[in-house]
PDB file of N, CA and C in Angstrom:
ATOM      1  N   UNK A   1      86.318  95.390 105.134  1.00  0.00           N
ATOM      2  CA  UNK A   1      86.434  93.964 105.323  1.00  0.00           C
ATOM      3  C   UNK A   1      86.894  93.292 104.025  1.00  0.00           C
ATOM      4  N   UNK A   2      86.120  93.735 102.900  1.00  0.00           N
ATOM      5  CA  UNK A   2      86.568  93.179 101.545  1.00  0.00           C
ATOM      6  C   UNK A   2      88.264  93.344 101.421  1.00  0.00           C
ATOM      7  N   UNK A   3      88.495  94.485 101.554  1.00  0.00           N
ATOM      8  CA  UNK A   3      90.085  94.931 101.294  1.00  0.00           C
ATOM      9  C   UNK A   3      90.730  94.340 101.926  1.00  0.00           C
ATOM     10  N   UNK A   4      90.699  94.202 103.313  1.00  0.00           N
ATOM     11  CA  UNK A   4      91.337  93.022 104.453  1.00  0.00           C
ATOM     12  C   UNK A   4      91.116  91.846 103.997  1.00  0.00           C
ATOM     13  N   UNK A   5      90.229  90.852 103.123  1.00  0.00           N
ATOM     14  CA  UNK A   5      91.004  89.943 102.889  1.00  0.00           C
ATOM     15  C   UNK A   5      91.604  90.153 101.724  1.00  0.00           C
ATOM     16  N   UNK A   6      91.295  90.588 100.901  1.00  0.00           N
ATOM     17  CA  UNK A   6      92.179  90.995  99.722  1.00  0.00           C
ATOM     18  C   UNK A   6      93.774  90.834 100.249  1.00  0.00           C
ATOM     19  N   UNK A   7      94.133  91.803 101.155  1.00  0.00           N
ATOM     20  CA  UNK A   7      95.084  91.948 101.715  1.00  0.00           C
ATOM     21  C   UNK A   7      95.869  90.792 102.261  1.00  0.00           C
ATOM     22  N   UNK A   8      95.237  90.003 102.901  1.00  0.00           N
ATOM     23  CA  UNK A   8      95.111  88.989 103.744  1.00  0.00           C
ATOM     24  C   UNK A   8      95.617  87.783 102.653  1.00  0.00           C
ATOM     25  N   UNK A   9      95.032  87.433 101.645  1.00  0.00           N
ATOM     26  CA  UNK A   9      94.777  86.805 100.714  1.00  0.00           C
ATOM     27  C   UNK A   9      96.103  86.923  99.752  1.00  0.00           C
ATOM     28  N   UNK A  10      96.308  88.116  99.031  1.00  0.00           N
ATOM     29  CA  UNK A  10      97.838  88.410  98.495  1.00  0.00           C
ATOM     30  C   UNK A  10      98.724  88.140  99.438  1.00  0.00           C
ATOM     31  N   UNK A  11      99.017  88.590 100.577  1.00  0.00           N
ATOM     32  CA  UNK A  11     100.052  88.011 101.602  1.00  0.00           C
ATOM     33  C   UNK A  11     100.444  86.645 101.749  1.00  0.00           C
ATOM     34  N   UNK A  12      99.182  86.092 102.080  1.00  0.00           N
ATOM     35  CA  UNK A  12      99.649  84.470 102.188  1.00  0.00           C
ATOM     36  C   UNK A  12      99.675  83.610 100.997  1.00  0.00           C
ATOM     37  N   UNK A  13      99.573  84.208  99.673  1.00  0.00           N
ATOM     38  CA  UNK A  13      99.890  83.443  97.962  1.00  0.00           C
ATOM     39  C   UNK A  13     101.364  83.946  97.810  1.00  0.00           C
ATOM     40  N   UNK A  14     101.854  85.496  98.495  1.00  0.00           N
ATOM     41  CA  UNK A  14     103.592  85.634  98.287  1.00  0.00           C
ATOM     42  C   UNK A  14     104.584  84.705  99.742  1.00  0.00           C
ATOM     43  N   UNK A  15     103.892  84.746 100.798  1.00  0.00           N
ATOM     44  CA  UNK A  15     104.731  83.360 101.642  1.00  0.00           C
ATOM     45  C   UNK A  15     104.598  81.910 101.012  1.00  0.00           C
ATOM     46  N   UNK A  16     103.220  81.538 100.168  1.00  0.00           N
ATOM     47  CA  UNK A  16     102.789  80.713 100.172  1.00  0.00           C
ATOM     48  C   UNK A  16     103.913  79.937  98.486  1.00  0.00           C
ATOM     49  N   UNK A  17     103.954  81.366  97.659  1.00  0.00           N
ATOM     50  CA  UNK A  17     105.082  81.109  96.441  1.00  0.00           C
ATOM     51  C   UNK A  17     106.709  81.477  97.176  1.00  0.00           C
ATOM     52  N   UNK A  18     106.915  81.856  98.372  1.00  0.00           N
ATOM     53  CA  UNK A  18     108.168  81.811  98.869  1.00  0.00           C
ATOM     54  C   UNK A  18     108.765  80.650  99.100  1.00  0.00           C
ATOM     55  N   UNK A  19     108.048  79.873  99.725  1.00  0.00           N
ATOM     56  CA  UNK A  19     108.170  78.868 100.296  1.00  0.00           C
ATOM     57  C   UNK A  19     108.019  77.488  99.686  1.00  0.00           C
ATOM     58  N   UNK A  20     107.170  77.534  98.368  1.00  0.00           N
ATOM     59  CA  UNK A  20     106.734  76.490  97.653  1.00  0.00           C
ATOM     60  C   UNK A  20     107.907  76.275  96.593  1.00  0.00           C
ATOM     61  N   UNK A  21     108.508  77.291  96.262  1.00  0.00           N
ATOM     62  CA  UNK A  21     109.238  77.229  95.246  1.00  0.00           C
ATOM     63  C   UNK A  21     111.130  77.765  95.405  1.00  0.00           C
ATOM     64  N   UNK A  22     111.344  78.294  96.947  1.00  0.00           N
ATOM     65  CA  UNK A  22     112.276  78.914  97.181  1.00  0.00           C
ATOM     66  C   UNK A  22     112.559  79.724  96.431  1.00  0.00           C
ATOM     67  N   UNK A  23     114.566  80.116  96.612  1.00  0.00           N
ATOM     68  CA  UNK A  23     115.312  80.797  95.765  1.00  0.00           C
ATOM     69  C   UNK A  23     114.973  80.615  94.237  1.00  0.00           C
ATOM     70  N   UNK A  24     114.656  79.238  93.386  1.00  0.00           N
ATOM     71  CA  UNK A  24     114.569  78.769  92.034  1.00  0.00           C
ATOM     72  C   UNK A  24     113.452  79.840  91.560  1.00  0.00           C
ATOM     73  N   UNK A  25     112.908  80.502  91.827  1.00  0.00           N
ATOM     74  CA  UNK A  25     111.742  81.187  91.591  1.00  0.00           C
ATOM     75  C   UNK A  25     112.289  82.624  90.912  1.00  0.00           C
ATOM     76  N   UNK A  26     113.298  82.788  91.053  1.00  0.00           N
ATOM     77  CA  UNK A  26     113.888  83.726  90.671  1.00  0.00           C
ATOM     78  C   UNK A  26     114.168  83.683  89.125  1.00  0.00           C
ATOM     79  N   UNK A  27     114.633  81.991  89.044  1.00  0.00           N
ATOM     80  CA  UNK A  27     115.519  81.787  87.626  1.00  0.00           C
ATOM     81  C   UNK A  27     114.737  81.552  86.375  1.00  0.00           C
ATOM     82  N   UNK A  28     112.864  81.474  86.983  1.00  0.00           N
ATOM     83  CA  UNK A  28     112.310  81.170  85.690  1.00  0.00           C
ATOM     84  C   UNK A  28     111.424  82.789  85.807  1.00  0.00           C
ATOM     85  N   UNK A  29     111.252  83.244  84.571  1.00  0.00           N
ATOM     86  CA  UNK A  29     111.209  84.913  84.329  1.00  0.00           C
ATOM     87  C   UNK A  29     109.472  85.501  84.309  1.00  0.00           C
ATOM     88  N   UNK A  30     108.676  84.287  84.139  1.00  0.00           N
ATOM     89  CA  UNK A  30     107.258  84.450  84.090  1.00  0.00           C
ATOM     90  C   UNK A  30     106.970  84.157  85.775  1.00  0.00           C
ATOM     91  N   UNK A  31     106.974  83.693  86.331  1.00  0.00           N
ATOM     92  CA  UNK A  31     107.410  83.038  88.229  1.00  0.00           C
ATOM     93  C   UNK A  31     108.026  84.301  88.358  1.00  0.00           C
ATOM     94  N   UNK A  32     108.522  85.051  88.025  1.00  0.00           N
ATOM     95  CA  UNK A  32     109.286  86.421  89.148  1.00  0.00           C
ATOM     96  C   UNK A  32     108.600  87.643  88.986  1.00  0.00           C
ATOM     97  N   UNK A  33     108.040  87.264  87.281  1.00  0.00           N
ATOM     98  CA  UNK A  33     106.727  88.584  87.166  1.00  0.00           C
ATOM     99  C   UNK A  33     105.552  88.351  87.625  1.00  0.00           C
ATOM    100  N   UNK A  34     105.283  87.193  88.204  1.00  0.00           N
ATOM    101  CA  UNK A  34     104.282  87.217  88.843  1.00  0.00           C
ATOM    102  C   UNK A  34     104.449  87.172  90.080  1.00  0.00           C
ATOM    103  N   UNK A  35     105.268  86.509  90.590  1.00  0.00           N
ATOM    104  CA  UNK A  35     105.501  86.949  91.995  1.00  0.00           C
ATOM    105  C   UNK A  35     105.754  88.696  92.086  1.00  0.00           C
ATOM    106  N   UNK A  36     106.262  89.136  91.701  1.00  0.00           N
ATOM    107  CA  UNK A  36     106.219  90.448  91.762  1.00  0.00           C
ATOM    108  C   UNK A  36     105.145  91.242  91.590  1.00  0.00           C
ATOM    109  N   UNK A  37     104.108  90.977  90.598  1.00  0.00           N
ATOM    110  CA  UNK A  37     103.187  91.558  90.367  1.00  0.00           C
ATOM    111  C   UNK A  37     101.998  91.373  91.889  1.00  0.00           C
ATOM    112  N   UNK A  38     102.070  89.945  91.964  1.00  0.00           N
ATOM    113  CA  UNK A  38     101.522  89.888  93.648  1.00  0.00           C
ATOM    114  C   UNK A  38     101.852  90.853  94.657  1.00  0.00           C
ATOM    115  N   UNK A  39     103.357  90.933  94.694  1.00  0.00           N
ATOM    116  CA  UNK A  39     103.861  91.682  95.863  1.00  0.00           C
ATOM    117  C   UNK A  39     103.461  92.617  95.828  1.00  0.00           C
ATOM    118  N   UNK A  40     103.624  93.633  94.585  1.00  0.00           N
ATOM    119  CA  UNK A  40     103.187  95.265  94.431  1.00  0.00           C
ATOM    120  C   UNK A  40     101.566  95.214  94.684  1.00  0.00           C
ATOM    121  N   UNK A  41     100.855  94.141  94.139  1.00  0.00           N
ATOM    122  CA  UNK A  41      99.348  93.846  94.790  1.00  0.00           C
ATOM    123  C   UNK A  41      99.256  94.311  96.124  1.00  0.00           C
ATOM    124  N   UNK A  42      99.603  93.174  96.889  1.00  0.00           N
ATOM    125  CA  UNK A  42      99.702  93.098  98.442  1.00  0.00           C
ATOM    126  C   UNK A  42      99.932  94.168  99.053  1.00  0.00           C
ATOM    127  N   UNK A  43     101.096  95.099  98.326  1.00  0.00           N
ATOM    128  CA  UNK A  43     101.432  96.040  99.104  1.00  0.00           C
ATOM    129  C   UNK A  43     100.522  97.545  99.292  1.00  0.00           C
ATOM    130  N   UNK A  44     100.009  97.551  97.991  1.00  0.00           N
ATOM    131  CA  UNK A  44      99.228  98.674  97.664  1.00  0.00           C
ATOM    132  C   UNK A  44      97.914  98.380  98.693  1.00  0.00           C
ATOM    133  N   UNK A  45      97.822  97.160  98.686  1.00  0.00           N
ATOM    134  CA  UNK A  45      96.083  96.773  99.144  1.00  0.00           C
ATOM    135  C   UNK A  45      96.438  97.236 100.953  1.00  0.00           C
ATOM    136  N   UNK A  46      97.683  97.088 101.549  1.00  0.00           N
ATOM    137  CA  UNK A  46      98.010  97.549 102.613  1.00  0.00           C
ATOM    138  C   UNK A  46      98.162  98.637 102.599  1.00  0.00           C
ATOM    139  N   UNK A  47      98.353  99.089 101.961  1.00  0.00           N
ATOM    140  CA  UNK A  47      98.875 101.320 102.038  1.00  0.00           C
ATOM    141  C   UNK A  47      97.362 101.568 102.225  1.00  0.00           C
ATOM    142  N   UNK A  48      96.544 101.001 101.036  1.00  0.00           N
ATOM    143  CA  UNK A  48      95.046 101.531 100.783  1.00  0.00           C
ATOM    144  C   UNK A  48      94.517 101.232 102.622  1.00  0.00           C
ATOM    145  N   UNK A  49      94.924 100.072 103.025  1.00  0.00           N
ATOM    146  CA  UNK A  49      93.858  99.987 104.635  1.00  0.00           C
ATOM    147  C   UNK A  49      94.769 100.744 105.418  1.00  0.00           C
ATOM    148  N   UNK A  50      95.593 101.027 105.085  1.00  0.00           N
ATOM    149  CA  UNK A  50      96.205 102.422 106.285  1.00  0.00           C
ATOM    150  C   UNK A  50      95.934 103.624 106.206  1.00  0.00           C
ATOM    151  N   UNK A  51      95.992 103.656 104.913  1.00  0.00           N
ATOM    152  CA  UNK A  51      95.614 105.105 104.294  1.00  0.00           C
ATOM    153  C   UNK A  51      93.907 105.226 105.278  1.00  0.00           C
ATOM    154  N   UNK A  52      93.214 104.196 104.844  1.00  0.00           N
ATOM    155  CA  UNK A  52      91.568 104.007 105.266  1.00  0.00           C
ATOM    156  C   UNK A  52      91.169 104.039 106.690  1.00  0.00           C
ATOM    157  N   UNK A  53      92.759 103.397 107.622  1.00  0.00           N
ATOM    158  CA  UNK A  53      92.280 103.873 108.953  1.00  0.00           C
ATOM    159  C   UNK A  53      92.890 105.311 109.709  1.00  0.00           C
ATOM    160  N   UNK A  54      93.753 105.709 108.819  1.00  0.00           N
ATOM    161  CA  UNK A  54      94.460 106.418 109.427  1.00  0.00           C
ATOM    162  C   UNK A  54      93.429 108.056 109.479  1.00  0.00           C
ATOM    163  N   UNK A  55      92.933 107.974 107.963  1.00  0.00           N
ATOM    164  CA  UNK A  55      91.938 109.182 108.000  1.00  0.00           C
ATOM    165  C   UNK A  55      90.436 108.967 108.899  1.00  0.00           C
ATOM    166  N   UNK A  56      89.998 107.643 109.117  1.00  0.00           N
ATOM    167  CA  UNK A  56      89.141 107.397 110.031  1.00  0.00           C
ATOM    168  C   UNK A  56      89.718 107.738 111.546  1.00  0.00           C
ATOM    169  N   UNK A  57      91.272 107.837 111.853  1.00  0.00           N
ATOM    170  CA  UNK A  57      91.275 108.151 113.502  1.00  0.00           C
ATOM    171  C   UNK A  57      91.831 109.539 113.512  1.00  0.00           C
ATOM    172  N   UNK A  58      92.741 109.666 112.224  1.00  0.00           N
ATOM    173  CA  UNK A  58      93.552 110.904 112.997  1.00  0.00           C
ATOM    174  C   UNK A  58      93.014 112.035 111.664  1.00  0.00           C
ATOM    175  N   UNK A  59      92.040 111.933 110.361  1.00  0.00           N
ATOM    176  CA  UNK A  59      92.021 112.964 109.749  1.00  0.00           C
ATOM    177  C   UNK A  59      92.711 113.011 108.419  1.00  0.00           C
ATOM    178  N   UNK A  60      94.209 112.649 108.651  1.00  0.00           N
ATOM    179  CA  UNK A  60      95.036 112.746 107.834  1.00  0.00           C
ATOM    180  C   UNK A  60      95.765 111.322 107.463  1.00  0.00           C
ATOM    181  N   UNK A  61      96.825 111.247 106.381  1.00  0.00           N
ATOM    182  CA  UNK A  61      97.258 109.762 105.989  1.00  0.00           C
ATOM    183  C   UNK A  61      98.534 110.162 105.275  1.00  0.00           C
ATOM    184  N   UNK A  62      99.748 109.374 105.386  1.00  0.00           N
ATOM    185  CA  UNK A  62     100.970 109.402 104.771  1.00  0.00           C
ATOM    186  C   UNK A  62     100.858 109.647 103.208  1.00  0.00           C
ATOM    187  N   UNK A  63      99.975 109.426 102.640  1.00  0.00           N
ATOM    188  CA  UNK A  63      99.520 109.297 101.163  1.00  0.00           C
ATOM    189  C   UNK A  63      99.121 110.346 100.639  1.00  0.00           C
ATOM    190  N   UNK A  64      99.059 111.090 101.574  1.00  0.00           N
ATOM    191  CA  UNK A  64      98.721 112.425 101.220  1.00  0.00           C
ATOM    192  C   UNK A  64      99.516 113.394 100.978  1.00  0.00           C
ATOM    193  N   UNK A  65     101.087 112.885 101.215  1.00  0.00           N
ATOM    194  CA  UNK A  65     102.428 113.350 101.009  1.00  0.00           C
ATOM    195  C   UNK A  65     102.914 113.657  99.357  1.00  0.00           C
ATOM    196  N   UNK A  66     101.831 112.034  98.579  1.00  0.00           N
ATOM    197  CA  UNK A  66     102.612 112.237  97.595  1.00  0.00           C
ATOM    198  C   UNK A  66     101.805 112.776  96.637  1.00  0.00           C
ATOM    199  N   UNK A  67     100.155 112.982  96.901  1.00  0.00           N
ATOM    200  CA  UNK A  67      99.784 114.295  95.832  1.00  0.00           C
ATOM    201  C   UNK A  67      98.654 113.293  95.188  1.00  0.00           C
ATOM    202  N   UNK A  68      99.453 112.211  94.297  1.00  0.00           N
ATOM    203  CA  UNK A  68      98.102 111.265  93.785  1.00  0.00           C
ATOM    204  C   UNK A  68      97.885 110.091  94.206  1.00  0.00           C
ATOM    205  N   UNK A  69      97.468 110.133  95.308  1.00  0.00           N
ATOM    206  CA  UNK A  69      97.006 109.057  96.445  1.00  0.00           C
ATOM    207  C   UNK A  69      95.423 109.312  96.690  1.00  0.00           C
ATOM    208  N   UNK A  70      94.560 108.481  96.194  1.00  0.00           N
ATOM    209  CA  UNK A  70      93.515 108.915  96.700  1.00  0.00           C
ATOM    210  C   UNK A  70      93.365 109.136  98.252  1.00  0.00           C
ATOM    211  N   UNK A  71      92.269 110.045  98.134  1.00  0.00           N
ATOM    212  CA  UNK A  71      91.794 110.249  99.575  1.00  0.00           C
ATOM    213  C   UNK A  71      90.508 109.671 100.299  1.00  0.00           C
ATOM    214  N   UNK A  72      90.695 108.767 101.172  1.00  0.00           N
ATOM    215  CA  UNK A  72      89.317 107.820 101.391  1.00  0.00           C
ATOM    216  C   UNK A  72      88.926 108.342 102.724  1.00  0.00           C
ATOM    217  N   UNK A  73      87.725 108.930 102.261  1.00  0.00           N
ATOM    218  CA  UNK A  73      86.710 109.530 103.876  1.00  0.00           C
ATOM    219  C   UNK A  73      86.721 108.172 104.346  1.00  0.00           C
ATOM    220  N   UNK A  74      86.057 106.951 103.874  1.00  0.00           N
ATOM    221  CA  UNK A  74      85.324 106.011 104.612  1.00  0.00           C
ATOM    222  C   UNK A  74      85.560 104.856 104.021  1.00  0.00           C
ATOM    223  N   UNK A  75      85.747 103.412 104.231  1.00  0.00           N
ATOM    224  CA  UNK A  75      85.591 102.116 103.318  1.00  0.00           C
ATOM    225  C   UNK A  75      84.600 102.228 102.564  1.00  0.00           C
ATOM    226  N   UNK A  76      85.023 101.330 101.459  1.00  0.00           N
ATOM    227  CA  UNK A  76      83.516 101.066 100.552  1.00  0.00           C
ATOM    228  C   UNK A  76      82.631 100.258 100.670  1.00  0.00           C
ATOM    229  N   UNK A  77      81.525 100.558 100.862  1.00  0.00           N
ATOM    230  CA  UNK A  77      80.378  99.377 101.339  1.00  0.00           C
ATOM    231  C   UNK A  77      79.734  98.867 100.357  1.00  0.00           C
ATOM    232  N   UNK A  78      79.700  97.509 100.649  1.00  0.00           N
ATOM    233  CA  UNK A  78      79.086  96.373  99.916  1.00  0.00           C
ATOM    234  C   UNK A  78      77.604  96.002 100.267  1.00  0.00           C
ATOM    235  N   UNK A  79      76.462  95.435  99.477  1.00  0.00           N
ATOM    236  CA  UNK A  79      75.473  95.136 100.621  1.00  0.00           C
ATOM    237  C   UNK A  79      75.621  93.873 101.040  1.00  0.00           C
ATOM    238  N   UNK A  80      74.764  93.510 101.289  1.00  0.00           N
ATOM    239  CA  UNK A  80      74.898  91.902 102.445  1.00  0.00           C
ATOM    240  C   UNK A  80      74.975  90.643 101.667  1.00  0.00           C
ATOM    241  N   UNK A  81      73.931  90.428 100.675  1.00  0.00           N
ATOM    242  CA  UNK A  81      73.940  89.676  99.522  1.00  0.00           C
ATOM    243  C   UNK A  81      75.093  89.761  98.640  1.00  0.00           C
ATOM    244  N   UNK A  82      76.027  90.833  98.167  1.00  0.00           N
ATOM    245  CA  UNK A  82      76.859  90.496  97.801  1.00  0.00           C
ATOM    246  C   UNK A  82      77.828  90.630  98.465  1.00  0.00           C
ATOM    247  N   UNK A  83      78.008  90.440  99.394  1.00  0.00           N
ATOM    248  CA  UNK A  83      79.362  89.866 100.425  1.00  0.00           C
ATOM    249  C   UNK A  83      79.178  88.847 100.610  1.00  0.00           C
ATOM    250  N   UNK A  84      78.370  87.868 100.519  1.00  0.00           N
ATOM    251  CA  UNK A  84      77.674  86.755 100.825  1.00  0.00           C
ATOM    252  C   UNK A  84      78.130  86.001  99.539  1.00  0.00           C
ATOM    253  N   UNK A  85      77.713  86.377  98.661  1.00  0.00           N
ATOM    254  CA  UNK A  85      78.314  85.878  97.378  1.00  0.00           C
ATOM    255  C   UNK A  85      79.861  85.850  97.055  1.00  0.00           C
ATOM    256  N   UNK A  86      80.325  86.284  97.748  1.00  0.00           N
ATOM    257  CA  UNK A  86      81.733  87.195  97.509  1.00  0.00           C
ATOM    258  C   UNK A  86      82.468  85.902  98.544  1.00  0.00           C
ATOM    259  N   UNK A  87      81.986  85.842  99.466  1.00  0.00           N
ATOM    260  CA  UNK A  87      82.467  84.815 100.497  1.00  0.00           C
ATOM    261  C   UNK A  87      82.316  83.507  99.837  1.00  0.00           C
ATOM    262  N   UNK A  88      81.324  83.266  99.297  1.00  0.00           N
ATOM    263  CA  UNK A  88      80.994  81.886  99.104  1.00  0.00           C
ATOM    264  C   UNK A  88      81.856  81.498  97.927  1.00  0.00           C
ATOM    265  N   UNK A  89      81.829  83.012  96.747  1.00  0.00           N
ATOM    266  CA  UNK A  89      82.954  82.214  96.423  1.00  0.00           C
ATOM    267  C   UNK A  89      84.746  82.332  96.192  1.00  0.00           C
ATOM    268  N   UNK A  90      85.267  82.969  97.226  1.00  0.00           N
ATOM    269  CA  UNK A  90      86.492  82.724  97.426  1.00  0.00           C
ATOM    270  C   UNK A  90      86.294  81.105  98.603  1.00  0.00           C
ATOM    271  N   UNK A  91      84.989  80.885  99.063  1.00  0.00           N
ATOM    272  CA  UNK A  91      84.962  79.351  99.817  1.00  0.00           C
ATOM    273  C   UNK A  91      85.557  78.643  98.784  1.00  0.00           C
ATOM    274  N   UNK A  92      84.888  78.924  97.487  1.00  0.00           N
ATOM    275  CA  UNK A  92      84.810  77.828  96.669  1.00  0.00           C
ATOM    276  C   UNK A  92      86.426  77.760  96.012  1.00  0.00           C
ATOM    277  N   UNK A  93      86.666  79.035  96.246  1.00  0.00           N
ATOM    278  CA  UNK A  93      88.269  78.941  94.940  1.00  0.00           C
ATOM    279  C   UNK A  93      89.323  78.077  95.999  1.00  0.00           C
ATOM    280  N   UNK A  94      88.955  78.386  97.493  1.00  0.00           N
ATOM    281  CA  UNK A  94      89.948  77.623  98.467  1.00  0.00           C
ATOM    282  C   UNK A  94      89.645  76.102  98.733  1.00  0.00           C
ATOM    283  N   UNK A  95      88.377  76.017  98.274  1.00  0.00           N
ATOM    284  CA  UNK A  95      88.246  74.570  98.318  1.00  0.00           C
ATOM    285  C   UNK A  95      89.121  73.790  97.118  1.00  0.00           C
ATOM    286  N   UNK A  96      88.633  74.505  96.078  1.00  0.00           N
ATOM    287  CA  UNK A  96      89.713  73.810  94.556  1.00  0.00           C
ATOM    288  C   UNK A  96      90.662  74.252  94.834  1.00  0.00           C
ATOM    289  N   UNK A  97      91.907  74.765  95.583  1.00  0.00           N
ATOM    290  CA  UNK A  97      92.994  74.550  95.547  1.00  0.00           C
ATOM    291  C   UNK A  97      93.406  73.614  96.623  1.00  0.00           C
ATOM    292  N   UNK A  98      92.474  73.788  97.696  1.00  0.00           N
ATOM    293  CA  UNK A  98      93.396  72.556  98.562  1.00  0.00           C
ATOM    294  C   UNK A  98      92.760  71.094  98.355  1.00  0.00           C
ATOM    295  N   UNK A  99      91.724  71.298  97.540  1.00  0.00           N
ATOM    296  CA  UNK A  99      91.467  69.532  97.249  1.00  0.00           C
ATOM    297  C   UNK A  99      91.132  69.202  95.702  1.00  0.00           C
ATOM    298  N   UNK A 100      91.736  70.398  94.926  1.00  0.00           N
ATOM    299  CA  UNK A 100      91.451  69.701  93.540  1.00  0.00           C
ATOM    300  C   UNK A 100      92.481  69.673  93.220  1.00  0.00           C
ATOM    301  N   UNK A 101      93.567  70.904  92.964  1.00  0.00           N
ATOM    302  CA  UNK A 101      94.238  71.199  92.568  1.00  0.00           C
ATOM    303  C   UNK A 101      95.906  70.485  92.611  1.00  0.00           C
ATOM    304  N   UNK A 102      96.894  70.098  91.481  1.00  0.00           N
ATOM    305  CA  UNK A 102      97.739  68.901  92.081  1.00  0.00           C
ATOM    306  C   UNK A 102      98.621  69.775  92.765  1.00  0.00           C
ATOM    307  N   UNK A 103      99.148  68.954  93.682  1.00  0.00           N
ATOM    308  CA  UNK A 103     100.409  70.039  94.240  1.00  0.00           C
ATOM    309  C   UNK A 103     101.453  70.754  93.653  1.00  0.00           C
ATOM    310  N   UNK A 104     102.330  71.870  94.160  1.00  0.00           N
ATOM    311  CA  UNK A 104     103.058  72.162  93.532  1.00  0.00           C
ATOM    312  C   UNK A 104     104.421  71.486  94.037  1.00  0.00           C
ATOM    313  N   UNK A 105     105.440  71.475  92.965  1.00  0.00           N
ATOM    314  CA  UNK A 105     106.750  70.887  93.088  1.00  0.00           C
ATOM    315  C   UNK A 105     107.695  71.880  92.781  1.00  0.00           C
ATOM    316  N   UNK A 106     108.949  71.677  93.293  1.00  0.00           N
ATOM    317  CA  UNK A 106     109.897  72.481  93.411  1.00  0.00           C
ATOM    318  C   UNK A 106     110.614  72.650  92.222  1.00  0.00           C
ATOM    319  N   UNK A 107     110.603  73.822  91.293  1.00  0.00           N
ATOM    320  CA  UNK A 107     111.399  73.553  90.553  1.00  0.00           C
ATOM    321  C   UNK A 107     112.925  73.864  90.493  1.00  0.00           C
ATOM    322  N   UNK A 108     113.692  72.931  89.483  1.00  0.00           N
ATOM    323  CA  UNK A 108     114.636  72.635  89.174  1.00  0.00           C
ATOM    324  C   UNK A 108     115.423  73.434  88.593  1.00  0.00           C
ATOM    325  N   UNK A 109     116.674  73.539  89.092  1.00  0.00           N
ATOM    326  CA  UNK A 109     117.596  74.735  88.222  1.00  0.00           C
ATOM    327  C   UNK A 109     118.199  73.881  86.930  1.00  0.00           C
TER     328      UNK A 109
END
């Protein structure tokens, strides 16, 4: 569940910088390493929950092709109290961005 939003979470900050900033996002060089650094985020955090269900149904996982991919018997479990904490505060980081935080503007070539 943790990893799914993780997952969840990187996905919609790279539509969310697609869209906020368009094509111009390209032309400033700290904005493309971080957008990038997101993406390779996002993407890994998706291999990792495929990798995680795939050995939960069928045994085996594509990742296992390339040698140093870990191998995950099972998700990692959290206890209750700190998922609880964990929730409350990504509540809190989504609250300061959609009501503290100033908007973003498009930048300029």
């Amino acid at each position: 569940m943790l990893l799914s939003g993780l997952c969840l979470g990187l996905w919609i900050g790279v539509v969310h910088g697609r869209r906020t900033w368009g094509p111009e996002m390209w032309s400033n060089r700290k904005m493309s390493f971080a957008h990038t650094g997101i993406v390779c985020a996002g993407y890994t955090a998706a291999a990792m929950l495929g990798s995680i269900g795939s050995v939960i149904t069928r045994g085996e996982t594509v990742g296992d092709l390339f040698g140093i991919w870990p191998h995950f018997d099972n998700a990692p479990a959290i206890s209750f109290g700190l998922s609880m904490v964990l929730a409350l505060l990504s509540l809190a980081a989504l609250m300061i961005v959609i009501f503290v935080q100033p908007k973003g503007e498009k930048v300029e070539s």
